[in-house]
PDB file of N, CA and C in Angstrom:
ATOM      1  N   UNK A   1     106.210 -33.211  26.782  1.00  0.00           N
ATOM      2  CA  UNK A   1     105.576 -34.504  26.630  1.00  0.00           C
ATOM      3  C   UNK A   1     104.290 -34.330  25.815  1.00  0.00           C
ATOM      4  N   UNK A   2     104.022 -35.236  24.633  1.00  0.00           N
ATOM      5  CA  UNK A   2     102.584 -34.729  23.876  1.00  0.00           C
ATOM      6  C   UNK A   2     102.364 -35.854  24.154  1.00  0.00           C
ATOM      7  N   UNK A   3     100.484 -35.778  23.562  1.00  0.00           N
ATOM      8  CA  UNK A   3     100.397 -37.256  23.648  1.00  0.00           C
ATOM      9  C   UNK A   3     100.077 -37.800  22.677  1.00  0.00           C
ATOM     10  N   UNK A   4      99.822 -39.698  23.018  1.00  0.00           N
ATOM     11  CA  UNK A   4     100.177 -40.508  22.285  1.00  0.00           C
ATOM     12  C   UNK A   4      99.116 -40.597  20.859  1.00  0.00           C
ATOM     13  N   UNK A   5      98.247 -39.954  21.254  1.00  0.00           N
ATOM     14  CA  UNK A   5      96.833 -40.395  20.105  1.00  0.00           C
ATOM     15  C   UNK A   5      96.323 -38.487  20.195  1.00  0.00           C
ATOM     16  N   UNK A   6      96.783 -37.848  19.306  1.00  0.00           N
ATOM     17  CA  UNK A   6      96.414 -36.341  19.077  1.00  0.00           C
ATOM     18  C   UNK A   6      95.341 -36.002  18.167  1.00  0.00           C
ATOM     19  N   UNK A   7      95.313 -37.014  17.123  1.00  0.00           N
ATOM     20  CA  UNK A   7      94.064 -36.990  16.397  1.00  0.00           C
ATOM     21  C   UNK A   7      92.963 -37.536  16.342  1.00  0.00           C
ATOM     22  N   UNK A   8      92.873 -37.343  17.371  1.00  0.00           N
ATOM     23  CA  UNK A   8      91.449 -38.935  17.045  1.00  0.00           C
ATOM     24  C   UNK A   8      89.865 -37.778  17.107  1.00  0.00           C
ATOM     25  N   UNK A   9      90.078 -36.488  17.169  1.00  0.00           N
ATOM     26  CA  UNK A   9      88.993 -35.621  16.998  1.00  0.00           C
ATOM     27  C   UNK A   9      88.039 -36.133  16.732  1.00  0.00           C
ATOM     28  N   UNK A  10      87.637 -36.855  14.995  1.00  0.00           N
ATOM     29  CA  UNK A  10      86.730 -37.388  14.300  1.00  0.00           C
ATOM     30  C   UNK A  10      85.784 -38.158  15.544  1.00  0.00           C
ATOM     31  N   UNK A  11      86.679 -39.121  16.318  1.00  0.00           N
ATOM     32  CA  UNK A  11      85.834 -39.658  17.130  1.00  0.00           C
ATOM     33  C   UNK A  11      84.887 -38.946  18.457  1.00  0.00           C
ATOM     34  N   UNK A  12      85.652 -38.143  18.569  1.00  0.00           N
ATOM     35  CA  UNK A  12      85.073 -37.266  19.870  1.00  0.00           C
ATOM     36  C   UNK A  12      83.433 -36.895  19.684  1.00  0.00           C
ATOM     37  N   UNK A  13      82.563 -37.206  21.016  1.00  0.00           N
ATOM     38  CA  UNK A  13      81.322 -37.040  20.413  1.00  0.00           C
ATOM     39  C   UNK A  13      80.422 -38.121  20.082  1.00  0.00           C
ATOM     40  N   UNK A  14      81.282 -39.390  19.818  1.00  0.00           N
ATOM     41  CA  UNK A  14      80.143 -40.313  18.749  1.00  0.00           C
ATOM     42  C   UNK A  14      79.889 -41.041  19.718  1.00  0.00           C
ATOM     43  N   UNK A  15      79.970 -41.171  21.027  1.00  0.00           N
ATOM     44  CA  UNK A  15      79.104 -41.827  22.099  1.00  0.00           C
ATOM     45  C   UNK A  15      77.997 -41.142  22.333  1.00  0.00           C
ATOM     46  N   UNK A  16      77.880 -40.032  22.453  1.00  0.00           N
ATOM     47  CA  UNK A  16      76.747 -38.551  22.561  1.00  0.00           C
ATOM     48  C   UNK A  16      75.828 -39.062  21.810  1.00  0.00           C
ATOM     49  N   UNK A  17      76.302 -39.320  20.904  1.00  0.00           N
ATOM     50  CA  UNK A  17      75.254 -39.471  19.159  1.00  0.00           C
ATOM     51  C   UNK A  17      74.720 -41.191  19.394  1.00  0.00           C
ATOM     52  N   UNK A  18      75.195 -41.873  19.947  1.00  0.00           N
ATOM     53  CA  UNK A  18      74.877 -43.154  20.185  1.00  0.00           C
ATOM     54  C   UNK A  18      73.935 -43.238  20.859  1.00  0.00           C
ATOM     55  N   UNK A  19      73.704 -42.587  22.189  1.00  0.00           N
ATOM     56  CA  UNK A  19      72.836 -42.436  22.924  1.00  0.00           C
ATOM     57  C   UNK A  19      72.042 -41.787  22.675  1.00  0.00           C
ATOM     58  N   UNK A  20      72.224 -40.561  21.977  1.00  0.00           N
ATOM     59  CA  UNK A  20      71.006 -39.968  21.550  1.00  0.00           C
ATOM     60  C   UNK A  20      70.455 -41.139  20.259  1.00  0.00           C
ATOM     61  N   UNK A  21      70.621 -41.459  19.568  1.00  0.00           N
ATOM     62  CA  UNK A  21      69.774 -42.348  18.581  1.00  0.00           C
ATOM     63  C   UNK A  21      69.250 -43.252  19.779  1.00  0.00           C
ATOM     64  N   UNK A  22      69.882 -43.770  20.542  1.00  0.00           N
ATOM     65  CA  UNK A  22      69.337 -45.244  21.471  1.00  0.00           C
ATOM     66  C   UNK A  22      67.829 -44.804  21.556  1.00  0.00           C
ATOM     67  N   UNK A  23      67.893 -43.482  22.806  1.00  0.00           N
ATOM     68  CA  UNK A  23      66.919 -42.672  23.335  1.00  0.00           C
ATOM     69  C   UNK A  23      66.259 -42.387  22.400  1.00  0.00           C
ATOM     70  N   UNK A  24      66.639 -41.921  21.396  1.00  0.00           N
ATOM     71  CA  UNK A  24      65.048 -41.605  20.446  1.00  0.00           C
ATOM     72  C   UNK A  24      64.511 -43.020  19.841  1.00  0.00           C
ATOM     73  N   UNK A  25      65.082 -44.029  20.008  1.00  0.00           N
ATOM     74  CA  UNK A  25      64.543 -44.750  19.156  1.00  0.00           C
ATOM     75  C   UNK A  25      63.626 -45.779  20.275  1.00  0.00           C
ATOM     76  N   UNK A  26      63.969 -45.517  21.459  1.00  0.00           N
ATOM     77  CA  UNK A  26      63.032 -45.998  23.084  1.00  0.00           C
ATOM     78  C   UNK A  26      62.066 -44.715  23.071  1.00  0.00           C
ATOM     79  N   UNK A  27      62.720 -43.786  22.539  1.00  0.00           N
ATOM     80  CA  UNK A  27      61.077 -42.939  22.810  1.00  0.00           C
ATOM     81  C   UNK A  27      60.354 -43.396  21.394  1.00  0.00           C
ATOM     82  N   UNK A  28      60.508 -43.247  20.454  1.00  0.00           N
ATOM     83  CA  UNK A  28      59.674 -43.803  19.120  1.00  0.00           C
ATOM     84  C   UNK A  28      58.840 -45.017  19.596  1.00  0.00           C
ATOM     85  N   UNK A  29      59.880 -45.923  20.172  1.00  0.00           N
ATOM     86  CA  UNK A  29      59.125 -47.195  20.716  1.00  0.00           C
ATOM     87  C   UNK A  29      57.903 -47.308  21.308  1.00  0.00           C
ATOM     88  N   UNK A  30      58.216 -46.252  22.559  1.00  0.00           N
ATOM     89  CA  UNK A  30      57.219 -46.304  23.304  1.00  0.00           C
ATOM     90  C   UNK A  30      56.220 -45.422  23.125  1.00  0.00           C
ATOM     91  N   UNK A  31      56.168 -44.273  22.471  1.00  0.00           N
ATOM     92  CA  UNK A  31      55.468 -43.713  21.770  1.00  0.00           C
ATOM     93  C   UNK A  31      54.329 -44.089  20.467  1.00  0.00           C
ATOM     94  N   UNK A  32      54.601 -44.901  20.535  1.00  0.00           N
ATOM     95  CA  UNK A  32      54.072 -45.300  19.054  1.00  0.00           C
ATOM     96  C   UNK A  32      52.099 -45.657  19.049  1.00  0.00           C
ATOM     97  N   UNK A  33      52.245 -46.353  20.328  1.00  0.00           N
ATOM     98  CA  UNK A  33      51.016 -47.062  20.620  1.00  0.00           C
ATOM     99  C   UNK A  33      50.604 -45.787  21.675  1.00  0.00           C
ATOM    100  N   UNK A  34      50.529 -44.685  21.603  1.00  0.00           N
ATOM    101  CA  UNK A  34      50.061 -43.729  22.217  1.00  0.00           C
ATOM    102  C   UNK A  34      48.437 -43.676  23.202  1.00  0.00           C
ATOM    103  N   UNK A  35      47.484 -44.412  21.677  1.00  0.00           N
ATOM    104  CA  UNK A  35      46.428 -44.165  21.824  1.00  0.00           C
ATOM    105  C   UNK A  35      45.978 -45.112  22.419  1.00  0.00           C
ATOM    106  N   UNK A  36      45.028 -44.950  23.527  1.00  0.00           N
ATOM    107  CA  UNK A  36      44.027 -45.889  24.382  1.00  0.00           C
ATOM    108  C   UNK A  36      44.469 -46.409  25.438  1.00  0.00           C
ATOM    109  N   UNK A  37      43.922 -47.376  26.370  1.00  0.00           N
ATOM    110  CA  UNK A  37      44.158 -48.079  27.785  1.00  0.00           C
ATOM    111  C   UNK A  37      45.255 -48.944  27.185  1.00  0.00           C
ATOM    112  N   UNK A  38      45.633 -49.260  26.292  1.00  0.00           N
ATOM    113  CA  UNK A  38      46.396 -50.516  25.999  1.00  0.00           C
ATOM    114  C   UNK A  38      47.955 -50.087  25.549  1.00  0.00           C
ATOM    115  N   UNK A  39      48.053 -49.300  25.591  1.00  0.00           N
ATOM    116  CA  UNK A  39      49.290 -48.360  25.182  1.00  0.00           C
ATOM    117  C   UNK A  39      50.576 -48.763  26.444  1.00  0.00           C
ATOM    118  N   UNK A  40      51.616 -48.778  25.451  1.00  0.00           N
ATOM    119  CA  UNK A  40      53.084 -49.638  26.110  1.00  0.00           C
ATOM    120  C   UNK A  40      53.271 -48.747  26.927  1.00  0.00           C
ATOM    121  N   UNK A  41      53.331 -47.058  27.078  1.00  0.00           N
ATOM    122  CA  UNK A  41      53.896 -46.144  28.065  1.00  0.00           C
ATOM    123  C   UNK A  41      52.936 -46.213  28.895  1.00  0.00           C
ATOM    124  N   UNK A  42      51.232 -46.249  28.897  1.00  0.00           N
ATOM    125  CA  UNK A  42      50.776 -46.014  30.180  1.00  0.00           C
ATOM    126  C   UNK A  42      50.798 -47.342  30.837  1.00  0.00           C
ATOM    127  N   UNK A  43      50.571 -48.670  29.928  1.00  0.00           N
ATOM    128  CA  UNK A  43      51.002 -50.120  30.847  1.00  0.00           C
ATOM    129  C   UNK A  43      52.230 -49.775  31.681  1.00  0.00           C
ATOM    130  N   UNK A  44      53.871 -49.063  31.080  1.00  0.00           N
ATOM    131  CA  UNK A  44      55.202 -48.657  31.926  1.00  0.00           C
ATOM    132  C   UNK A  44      54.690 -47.927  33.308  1.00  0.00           C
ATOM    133  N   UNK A  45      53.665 -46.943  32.916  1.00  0.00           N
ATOM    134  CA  UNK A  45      53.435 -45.942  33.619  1.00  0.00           C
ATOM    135  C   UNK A  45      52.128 -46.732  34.785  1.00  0.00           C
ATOM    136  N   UNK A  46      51.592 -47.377  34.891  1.00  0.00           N
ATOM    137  CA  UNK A  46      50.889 -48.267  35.939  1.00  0.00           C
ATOM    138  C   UNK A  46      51.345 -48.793  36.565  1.00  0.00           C
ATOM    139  N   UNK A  47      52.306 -49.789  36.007  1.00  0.00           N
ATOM    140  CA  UNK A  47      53.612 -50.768  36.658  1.00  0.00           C
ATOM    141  C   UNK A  47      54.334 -50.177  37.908  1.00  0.00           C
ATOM    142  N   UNK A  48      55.110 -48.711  37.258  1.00  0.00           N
ATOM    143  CA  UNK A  48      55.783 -47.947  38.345  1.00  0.00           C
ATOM    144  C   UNK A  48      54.709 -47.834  39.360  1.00  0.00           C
ATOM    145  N   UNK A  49      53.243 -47.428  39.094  1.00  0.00           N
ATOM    146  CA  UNK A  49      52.560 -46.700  40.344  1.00  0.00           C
ATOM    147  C   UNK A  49      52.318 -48.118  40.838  1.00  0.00           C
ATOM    148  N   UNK A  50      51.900 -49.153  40.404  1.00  0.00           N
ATOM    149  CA  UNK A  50      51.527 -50.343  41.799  1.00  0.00           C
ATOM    150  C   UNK A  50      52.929 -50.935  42.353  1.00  0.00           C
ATOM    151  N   UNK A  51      53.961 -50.648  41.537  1.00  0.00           N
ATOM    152  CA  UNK A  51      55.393 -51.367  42.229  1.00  0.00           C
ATOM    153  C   UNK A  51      55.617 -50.528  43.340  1.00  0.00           C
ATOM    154  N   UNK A  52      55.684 -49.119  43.471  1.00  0.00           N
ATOM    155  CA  UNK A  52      55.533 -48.021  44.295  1.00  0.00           C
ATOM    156  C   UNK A  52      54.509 -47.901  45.356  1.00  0.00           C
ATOM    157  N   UNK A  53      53.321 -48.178  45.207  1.00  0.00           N
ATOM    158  CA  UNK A  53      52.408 -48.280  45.972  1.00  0.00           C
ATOM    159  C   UNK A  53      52.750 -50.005  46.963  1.00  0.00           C
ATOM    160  N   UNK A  54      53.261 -50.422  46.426  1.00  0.00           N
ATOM    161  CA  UNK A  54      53.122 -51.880  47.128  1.00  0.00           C
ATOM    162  C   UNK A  54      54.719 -51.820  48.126  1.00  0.00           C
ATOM    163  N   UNK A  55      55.354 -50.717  47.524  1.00  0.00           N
ATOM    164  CA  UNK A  55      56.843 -50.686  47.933  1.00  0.00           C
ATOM    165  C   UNK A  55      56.676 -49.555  49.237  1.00  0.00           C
ATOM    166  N   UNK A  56      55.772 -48.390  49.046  1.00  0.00           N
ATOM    167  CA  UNK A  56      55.322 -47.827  50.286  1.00  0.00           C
ATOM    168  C   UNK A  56      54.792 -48.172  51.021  1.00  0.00           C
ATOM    169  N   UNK A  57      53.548 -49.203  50.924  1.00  0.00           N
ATOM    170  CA  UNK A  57      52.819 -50.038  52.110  1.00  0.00           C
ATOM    171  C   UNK A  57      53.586 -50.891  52.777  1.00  0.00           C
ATOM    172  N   UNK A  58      54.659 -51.311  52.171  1.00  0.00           N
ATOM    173  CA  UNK A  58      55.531 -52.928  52.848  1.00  0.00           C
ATOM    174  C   UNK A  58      56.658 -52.078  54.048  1.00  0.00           C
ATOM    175  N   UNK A  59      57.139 -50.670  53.649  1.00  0.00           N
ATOM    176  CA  UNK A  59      58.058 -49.751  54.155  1.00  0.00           C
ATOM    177  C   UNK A  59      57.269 -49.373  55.400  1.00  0.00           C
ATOM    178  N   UNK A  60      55.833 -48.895  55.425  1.00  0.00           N
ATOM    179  CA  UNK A  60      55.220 -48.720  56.299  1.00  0.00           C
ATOM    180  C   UNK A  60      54.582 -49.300  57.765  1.00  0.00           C
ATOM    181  N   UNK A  61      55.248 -50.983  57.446  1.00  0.00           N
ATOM    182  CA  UNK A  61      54.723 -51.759  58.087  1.00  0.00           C
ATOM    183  C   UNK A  61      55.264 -51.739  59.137  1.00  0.00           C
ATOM    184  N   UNK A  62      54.930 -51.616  60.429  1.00  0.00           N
ATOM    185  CA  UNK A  62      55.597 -51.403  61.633  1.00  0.00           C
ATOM    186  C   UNK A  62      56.773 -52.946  61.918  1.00  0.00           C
ATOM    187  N   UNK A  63      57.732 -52.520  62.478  1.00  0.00           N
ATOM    188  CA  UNK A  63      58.615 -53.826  62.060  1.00  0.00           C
ATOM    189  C   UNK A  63      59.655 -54.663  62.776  1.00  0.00           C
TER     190      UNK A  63
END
């Protein structure tokens, strides 16, 4: 029994490559504005710590 689609090699891989462009082009993104308090990754990077901080105090609450 072989199977039905034996060549499709060429394609093998090009999801890999999809995602890797996605990812570099979300890190370029967010990278870009690097410098200072106003910068898109450390605004990302604040967000997580008060969503987290507000998500451990509410967990903590006797209940």
């Amino acid at each position: 029994m072989t199977p039905r689609f034996r060549h499709r090699w060429p394609q093998e891989g090009q999801s890999s490559v999809e995602y890797a462009i996605v990812c570099a082009a979300l890190a370029i993104a967010l990278g870009v504005g690097m410098s200072g308090e106003t910068s898109v990754l450390r605004q990302l990077l604040a967000a997580f710590r008060s969503a987290y901080q507000d998500f451990s105090h509410a967990i903590s609450l006797p209940g």
